[in-house]
PDB file of N, CA and C in Angstrom:
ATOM      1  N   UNK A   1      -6.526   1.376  -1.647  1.00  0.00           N
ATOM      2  CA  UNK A   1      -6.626   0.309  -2.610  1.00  0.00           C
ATOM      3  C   UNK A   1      -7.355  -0.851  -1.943  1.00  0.00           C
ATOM      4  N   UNK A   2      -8.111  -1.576  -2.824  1.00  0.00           N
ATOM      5  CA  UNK A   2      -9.026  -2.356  -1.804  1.00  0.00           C
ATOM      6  C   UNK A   2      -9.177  -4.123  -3.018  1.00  0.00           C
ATOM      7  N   UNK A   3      -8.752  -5.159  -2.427  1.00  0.00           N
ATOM      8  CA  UNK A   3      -8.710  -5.943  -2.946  1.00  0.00           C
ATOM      9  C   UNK A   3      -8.342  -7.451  -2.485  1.00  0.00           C
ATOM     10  N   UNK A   4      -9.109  -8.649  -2.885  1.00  0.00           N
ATOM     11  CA  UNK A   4      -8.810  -9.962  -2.166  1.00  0.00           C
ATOM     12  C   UNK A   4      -8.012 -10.418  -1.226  1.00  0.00           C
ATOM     13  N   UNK A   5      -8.448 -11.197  -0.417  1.00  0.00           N
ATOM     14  CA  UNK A   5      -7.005 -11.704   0.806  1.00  0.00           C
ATOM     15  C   UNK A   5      -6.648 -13.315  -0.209  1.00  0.00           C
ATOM     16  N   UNK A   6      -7.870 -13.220  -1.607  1.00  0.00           N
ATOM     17  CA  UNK A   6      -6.708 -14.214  -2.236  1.00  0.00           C
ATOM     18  C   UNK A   6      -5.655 -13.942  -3.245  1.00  0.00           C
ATOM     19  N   UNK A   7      -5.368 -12.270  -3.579  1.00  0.00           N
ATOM     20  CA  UNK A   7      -4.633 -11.921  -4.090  1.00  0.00           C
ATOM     21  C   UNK A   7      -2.802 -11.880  -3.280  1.00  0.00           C
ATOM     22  N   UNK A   8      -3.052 -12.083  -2.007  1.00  0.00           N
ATOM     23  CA  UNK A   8      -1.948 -11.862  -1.050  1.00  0.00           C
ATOM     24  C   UNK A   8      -1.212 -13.747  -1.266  1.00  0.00           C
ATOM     25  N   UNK A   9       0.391 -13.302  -1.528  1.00  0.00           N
ATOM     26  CA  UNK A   9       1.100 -14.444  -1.346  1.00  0.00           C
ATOM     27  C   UNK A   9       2.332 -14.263  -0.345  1.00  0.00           C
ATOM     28  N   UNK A  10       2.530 -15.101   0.499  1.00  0.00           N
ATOM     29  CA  UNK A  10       4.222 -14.797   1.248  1.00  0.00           C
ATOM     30  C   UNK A  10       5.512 -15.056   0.271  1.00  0.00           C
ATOM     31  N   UNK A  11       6.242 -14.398   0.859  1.00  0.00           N
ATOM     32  CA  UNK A  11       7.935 -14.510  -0.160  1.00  0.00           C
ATOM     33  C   UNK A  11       8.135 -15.708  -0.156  1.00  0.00           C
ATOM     34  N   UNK A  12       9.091 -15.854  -1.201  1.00  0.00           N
ATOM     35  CA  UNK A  12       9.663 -17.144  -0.601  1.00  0.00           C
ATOM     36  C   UNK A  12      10.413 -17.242   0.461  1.00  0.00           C
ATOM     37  N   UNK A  13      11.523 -15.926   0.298  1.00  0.00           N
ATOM     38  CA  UNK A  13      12.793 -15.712   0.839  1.00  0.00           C
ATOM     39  C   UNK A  13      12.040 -14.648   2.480  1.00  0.00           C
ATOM     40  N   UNK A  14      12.250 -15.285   3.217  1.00  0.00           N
ATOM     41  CA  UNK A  14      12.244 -14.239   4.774  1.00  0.00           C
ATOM     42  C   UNK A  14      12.792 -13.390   4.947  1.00  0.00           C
ATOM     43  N   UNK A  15      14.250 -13.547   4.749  1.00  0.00           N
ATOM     44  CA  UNK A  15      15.075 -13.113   4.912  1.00  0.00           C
ATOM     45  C   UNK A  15      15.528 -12.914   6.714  1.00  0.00           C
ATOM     46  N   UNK A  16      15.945 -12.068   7.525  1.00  0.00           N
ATOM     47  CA  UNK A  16      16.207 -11.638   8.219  1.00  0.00           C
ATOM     48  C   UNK A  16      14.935 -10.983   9.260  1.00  0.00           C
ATOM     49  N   UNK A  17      14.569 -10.080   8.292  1.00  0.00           N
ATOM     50  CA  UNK A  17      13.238  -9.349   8.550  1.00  0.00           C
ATOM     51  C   UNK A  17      12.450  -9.742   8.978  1.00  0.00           C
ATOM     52  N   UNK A  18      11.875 -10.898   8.582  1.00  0.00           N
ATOM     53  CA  UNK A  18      11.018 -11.970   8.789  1.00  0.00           C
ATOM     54  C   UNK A  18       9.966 -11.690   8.015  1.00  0.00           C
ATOM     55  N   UNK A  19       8.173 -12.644   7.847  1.00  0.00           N
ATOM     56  CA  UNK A  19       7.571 -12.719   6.531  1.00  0.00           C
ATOM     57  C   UNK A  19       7.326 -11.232   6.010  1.00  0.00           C
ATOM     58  N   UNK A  20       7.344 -11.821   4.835  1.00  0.00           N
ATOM     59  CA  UNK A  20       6.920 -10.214   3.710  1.00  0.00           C
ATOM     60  C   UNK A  20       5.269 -11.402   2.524  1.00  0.00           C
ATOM     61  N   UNK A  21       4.375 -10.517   2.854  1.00  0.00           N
ATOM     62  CA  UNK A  21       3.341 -10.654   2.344  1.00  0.00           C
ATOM     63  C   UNK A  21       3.409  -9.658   0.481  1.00  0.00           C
ATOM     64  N   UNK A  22       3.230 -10.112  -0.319  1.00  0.00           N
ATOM     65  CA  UNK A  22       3.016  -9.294  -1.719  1.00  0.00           C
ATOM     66  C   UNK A  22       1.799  -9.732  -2.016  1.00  0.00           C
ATOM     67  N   UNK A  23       0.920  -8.425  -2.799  1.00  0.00           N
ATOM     68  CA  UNK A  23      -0.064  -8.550  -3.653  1.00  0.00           C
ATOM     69  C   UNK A  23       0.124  -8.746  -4.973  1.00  0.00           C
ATOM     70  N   UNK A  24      -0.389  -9.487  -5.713  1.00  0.00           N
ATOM     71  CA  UNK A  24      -0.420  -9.092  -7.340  1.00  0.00           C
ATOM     72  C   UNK A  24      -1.127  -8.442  -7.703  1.00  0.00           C
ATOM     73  N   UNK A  25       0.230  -7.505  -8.386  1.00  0.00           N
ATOM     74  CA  UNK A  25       0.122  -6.433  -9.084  1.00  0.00           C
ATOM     75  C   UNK A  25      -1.943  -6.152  -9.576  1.00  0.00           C
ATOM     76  N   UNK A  26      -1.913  -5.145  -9.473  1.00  0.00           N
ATOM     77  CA  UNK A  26      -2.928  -4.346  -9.246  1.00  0.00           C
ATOM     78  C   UNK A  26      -3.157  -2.619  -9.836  1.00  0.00           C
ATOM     79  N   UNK A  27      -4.514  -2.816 -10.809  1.00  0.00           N
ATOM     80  CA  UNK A  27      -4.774  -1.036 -10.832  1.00  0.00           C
ATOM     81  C   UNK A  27      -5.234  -0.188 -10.026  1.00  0.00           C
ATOM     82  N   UNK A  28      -4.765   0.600  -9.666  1.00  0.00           N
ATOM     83  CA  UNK A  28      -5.286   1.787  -8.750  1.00  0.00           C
ATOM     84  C   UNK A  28      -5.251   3.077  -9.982  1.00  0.00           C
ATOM     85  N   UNK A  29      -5.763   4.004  -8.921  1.00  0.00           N
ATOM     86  CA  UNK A  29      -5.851   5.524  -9.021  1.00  0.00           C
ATOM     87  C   UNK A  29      -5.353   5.903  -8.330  1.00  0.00           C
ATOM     88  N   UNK A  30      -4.777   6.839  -7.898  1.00  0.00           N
ATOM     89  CA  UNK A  30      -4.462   7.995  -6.750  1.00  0.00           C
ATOM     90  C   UNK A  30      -4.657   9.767  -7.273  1.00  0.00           C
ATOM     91  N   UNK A  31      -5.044  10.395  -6.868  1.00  0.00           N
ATOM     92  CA  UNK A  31      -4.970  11.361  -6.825  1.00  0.00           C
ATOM     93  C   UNK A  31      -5.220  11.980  -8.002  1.00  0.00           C
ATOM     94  N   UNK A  32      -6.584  11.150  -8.474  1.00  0.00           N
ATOM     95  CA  UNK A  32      -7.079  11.897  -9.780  1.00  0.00           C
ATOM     96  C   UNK A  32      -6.264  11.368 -11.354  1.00  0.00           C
ATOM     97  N   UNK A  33      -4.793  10.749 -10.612  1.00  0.00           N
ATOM     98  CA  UNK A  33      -4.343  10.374 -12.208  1.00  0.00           C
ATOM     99  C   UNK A  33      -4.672   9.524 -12.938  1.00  0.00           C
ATOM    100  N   UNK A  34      -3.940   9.192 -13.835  1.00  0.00           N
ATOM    101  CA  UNK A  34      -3.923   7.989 -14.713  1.00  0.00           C
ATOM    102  C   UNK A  34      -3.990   6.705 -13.932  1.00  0.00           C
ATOM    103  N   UNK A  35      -5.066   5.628 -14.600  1.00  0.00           N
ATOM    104  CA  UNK A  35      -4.653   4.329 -13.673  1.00  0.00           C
ATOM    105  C   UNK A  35      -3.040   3.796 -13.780  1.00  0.00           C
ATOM    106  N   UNK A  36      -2.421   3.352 -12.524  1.00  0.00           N
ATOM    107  CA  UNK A  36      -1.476   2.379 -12.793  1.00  0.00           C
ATOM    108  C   UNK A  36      -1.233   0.924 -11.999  1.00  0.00           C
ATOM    109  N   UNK A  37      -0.488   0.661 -12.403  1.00  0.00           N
ATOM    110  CA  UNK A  37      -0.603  -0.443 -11.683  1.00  0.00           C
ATOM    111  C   UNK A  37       0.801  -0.325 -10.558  1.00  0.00           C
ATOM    112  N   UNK A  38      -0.082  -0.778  -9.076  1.00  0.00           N
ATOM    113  CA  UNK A  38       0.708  -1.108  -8.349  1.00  0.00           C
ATOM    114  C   UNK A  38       0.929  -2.367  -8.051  1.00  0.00           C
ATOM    115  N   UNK A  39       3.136  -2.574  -7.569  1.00  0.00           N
ATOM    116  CA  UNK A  39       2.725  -3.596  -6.684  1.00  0.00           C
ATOM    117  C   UNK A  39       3.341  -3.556  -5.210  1.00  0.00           C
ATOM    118  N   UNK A  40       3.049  -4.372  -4.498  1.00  0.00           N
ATOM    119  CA  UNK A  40       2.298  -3.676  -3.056  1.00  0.00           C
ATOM    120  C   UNK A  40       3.464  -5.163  -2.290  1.00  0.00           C
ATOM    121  N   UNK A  41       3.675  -4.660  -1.324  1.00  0.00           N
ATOM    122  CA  UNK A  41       4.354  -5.616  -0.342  1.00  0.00           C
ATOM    123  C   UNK A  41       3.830  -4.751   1.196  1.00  0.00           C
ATOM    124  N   UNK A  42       3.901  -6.185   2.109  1.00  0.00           N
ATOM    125  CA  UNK A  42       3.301  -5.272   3.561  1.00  0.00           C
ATOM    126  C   UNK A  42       4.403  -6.303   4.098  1.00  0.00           C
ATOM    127  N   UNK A  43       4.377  -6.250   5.456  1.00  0.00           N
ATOM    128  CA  UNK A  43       5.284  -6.436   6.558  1.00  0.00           C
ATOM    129  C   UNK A  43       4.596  -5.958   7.668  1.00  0.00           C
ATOM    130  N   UNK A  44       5.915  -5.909   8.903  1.00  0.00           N
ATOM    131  CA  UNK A  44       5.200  -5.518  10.503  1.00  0.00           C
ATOM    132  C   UNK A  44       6.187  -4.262  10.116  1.00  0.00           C
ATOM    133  N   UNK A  45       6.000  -3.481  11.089  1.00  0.00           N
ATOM    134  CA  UNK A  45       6.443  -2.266  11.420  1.00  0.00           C
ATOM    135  C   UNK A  45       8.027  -2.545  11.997  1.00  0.00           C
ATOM    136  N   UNK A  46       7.669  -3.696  13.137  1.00  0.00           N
ATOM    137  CA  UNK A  46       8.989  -4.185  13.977  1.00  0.00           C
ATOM    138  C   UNK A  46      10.197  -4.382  12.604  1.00  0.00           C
ATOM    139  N   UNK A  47       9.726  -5.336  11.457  1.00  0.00           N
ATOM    140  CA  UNK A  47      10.741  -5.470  10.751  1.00  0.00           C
ATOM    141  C   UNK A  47      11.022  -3.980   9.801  1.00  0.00           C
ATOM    142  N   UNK A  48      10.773  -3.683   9.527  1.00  0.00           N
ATOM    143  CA  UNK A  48      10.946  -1.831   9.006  1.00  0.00           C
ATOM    144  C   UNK A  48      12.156  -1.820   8.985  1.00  0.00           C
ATOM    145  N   UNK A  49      12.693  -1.514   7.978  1.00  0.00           N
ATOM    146  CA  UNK A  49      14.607  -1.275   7.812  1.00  0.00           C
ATOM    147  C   UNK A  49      15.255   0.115   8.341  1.00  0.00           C
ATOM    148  N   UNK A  50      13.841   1.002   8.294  1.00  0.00           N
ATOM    149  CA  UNK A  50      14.182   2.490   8.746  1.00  0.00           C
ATOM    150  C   UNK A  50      13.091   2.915   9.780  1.00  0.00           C
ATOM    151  N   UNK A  51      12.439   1.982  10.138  1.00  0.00           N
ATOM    152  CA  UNK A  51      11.752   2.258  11.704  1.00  0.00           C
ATOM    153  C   UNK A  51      10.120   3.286  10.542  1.00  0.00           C
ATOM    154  N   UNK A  52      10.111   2.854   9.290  1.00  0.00           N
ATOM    155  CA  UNK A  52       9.432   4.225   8.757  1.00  0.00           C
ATOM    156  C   UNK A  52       7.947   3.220   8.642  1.00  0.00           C
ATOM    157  N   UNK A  53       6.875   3.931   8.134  1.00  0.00           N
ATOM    158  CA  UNK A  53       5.488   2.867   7.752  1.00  0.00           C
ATOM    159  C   UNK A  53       5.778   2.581   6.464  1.00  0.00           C
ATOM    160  N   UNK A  54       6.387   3.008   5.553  1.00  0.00           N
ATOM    161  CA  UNK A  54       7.147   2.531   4.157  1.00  0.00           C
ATOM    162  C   UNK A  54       7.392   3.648   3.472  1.00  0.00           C
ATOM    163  N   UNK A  55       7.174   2.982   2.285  1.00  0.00           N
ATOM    164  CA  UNK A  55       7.712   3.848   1.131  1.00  0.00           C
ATOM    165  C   UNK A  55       7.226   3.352  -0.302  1.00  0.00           C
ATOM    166  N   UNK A  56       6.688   4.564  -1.353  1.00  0.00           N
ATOM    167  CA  UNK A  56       6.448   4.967  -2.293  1.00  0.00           C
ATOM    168  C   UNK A  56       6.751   5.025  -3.227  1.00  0.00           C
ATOM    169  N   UNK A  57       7.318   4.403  -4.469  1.00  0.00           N
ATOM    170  CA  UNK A  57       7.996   5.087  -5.471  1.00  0.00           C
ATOM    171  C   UNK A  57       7.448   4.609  -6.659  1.00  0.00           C
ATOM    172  N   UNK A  58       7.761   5.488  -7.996  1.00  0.00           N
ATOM    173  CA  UNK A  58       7.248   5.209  -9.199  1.00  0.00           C
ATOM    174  C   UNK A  58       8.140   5.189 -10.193  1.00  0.00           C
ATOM    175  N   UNK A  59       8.269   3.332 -11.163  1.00  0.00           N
ATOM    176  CA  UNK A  59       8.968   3.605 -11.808  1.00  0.00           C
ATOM    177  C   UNK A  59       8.377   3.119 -13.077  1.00  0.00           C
ATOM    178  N   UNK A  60       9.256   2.577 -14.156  1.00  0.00           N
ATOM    179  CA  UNK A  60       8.666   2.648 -15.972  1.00  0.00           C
ATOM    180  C   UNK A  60       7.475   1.046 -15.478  1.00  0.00           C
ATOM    181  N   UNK A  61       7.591   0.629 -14.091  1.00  0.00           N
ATOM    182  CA  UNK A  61       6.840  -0.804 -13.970  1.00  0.00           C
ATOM    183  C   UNK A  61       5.146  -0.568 -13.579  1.00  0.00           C
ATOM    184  N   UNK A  62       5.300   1.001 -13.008  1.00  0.00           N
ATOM    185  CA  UNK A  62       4.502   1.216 -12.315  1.00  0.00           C
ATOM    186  C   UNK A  62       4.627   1.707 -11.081  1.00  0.00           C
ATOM    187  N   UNK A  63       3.798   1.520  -9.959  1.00  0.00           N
ATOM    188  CA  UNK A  63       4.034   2.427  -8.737  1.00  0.00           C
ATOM    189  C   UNK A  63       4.450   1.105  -7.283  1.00  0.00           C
ATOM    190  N   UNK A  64       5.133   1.189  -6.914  1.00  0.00           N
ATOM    191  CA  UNK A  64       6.442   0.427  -6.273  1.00  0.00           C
ATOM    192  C   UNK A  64       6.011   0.468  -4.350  1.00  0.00           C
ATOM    193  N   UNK A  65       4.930  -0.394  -3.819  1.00  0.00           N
ATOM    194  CA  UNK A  65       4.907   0.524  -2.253  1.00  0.00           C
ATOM    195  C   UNK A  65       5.545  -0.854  -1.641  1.00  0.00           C
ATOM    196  N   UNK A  66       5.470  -0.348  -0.424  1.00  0.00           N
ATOM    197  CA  UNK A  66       6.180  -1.235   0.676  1.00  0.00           C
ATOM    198  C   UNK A  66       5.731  -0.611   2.139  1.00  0.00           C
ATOM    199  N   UNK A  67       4.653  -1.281   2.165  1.00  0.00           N
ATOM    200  CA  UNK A  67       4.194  -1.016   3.624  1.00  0.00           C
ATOM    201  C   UNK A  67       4.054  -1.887   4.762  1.00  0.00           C
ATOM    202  N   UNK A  68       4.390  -1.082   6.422  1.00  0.00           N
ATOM    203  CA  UNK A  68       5.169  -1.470   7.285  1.00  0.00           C
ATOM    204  C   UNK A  68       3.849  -1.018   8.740  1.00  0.00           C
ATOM    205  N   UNK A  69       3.135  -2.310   8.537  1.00  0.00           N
ATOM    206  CA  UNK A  69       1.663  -2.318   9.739  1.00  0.00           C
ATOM    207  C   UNK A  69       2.639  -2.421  11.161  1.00  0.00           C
ATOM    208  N   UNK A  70       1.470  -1.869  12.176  1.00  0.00           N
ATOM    209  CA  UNK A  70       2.195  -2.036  13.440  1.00  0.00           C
ATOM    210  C   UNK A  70       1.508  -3.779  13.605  1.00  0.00           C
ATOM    211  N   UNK A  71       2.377  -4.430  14.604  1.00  0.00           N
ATOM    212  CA  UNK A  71       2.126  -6.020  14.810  1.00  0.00           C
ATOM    213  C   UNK A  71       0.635  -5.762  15.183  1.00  0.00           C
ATOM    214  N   UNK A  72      -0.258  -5.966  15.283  1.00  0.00           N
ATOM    215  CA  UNK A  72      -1.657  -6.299  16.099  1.00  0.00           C
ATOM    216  C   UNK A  72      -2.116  -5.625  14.323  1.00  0.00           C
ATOM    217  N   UNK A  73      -1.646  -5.178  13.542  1.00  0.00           N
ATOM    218  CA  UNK A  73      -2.697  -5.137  12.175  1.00  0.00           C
ATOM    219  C   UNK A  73      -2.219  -5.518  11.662  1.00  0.00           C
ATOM    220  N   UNK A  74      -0.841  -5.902  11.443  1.00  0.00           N
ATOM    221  CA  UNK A  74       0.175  -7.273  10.510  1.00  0.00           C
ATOM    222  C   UNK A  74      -0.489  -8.301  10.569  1.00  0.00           C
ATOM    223  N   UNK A  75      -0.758  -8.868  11.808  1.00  0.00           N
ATOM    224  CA  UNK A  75      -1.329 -10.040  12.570  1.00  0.00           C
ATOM    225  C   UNK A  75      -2.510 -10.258  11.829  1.00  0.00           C
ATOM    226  N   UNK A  76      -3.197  -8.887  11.734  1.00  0.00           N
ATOM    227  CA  UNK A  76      -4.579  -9.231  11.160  1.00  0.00           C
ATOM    228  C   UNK A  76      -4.193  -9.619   9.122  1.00  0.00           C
ATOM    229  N   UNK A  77      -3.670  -8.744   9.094  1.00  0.00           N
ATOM    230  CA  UNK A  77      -3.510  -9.272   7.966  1.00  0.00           C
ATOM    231  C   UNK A  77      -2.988 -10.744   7.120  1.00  0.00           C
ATOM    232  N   UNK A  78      -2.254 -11.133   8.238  1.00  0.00           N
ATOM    233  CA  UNK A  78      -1.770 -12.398   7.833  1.00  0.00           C
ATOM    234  C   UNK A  78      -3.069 -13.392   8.199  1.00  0.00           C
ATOM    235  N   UNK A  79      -3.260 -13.028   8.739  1.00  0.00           N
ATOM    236  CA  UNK A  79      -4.491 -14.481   9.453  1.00  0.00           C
ATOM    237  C   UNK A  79      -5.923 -13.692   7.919  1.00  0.00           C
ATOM    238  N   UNK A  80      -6.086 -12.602   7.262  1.00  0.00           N
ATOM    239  CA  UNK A  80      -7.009 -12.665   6.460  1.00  0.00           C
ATOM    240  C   UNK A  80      -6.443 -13.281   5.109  1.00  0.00           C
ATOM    241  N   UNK A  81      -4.706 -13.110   4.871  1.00  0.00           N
ATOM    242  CA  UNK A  81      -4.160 -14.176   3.844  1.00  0.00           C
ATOM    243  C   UNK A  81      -4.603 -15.465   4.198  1.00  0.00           C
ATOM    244  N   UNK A  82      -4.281 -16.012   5.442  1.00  0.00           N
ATOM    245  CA  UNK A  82      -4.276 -17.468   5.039  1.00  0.00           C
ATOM    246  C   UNK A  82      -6.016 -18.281   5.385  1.00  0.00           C
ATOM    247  N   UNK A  83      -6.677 -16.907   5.585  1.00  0.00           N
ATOM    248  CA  UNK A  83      -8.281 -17.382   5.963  1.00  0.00           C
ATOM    249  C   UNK A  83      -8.777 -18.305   4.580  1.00  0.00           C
ATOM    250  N   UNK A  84     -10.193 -19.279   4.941  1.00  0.00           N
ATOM    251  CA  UNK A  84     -10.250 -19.415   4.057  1.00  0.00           C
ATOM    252  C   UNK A  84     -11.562 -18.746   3.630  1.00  0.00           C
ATOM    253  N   UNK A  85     -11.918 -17.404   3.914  1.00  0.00           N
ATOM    254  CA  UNK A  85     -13.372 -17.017   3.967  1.00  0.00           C
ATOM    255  C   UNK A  85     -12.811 -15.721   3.014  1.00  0.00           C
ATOM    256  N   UNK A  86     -13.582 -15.564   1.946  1.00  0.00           N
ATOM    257  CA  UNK A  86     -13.574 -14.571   1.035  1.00  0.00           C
ATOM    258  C   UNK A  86     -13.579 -13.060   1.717  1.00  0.00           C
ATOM    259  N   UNK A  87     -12.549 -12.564   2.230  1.00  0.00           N
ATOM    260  CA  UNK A  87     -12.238 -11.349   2.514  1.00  0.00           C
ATOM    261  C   UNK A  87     -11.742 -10.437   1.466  1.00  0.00           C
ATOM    262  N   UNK A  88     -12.230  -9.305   1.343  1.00  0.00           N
ATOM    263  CA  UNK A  88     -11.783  -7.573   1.103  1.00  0.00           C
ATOM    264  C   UNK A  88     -11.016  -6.773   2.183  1.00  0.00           C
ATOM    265  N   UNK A  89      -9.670  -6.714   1.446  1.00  0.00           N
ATOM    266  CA  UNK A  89      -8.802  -5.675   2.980  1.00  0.00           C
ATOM    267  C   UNK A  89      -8.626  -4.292   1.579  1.00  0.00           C
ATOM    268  N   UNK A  90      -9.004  -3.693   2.771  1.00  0.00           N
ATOM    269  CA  UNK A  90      -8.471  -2.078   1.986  1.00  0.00           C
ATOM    270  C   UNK A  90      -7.299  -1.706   2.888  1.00  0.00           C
ATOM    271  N   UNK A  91      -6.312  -1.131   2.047  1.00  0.00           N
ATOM    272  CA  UNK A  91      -5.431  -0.452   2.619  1.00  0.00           C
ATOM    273  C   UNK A  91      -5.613   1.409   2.096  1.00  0.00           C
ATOM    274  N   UNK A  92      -5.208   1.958   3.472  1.00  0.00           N
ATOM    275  CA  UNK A  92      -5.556   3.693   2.637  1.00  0.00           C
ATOM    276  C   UNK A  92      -4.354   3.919   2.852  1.00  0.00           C
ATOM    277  N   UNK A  93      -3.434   4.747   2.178  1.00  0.00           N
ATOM    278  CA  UNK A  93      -2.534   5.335   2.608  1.00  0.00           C
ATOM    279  C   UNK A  93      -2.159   6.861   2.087  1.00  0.00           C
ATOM    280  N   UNK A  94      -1.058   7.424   2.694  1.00  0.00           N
ATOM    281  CA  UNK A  94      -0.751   8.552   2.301  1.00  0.00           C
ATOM    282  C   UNK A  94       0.436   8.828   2.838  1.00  0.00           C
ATOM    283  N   UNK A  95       1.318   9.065   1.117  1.00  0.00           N
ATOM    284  CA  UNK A  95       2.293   9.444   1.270  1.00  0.00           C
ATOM    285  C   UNK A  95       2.947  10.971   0.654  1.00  0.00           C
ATOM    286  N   UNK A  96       3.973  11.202   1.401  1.00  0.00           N
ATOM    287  CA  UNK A  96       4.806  12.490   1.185  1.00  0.00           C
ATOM    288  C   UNK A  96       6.305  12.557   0.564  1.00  0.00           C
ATOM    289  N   UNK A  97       6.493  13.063  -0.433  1.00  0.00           N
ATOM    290  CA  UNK A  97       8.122  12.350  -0.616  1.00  0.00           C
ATOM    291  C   UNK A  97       8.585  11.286  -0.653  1.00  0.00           C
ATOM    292  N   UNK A  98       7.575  10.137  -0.928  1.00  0.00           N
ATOM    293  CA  UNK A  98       8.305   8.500  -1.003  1.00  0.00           C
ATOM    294  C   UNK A  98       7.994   8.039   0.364  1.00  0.00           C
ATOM    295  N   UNK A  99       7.812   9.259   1.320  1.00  0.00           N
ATOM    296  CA  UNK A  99       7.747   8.099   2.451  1.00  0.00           C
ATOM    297  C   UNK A  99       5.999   7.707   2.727  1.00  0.00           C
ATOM    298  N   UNK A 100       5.620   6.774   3.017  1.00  0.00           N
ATOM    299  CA  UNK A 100       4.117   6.659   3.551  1.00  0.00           C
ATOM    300  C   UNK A 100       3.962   7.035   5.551  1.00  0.00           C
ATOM    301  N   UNK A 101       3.318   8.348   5.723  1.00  0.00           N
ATOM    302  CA  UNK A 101       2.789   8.978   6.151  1.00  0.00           C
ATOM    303  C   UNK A 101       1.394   8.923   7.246  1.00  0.00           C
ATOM    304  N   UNK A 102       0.803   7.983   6.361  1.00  0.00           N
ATOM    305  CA  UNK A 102      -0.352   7.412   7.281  1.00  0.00           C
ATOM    306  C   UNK A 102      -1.021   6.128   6.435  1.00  0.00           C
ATOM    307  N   UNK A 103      -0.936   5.093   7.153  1.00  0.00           N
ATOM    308  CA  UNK A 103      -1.737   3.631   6.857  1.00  0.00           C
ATOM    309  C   UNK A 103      -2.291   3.443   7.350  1.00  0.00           C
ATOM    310  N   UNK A 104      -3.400   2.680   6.991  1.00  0.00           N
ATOM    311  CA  UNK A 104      -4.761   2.108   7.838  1.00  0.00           C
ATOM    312  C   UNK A 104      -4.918   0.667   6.857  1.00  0.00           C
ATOM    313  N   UNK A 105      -5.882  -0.045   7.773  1.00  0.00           N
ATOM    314  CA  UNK A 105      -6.253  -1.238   7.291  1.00  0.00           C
ATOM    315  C   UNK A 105      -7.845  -1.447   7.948  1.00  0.00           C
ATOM    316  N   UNK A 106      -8.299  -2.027   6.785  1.00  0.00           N
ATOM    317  CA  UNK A 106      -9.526  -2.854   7.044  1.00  0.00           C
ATOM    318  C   UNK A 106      -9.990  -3.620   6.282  1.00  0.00           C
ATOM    319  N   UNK A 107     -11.334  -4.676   6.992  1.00  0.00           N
ATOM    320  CA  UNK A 107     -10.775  -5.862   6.598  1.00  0.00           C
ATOM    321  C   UNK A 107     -12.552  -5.955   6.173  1.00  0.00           C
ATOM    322  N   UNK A 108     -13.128  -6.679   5.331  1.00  0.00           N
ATOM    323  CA  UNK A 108     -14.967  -7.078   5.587  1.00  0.00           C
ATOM    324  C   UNK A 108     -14.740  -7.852   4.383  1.00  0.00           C
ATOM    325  N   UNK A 109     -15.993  -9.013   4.890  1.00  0.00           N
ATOM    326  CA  UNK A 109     -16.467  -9.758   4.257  1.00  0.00           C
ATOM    327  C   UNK A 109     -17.333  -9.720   2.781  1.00  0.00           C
ATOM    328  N   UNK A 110     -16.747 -10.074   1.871  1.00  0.00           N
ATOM    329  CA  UNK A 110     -17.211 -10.365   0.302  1.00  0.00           C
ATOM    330  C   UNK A 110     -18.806 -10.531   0.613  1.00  0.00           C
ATOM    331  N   UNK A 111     -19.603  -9.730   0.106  1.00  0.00           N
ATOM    332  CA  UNK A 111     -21.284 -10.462  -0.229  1.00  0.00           C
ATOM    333  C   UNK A 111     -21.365 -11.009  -1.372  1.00  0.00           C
ATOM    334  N   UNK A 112     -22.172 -11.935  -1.429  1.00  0.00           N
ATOM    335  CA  UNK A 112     -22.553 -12.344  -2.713  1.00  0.00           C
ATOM    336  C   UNK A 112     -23.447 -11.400  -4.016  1.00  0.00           C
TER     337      UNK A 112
END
């Protein structure tokens, strides 16, 4: 899924965990289906409730992720939220059973 670093907002609430970054809600594709809309939360890996890269799920809202970067691409991601230079981050992922499996991130600059 690939979309603005001005779509990214922090929680209000920290909690424990410490920051949680959310996107607004967003259409994707996956896997040939129907568009839906996801919405998307990232974090560090360190805060991870189950040590996992996240998790997947789909409900009547749409498709539900929660993904869990290792610190040195958290890092990056937070510093392309609060940049003030028109960035594109794609996230790829792939998941199995709810859990996410493999994440990547990258980050490039908007052309005009």
């Amino acid at each position: 899924m690939a979309f603005s670093n001005r779509l990214l907002r922090l929680t209000a609430g920290l909690g424990q965990r410490g920051p949680v970054w959310q996107m607004n809600p967003q259409p994707v594709t996956l896997n040939g289906r129907a568009p839906s809309i996801i919405h998307a939360s990232f974090e560090s890996l360190v805060q991870s409730h189950n040590g996992t890269l996240g998790s997947l799920w789909e409900n009547e809202h749409g498709l539900n992720g929660e993904f869990c970067f290792e610190p040195a691409y958290f890092d990056l991601l937070q510093q392309a939220a609060l940049s003030a230079a028109d960035l594109e981050l794609t996230v790829i992922f792939g998941a199995r059973d709810q859990q996410v499996e493999t994440l990547m991130l990258t980050l490039q600059h908007k052309t005009a």
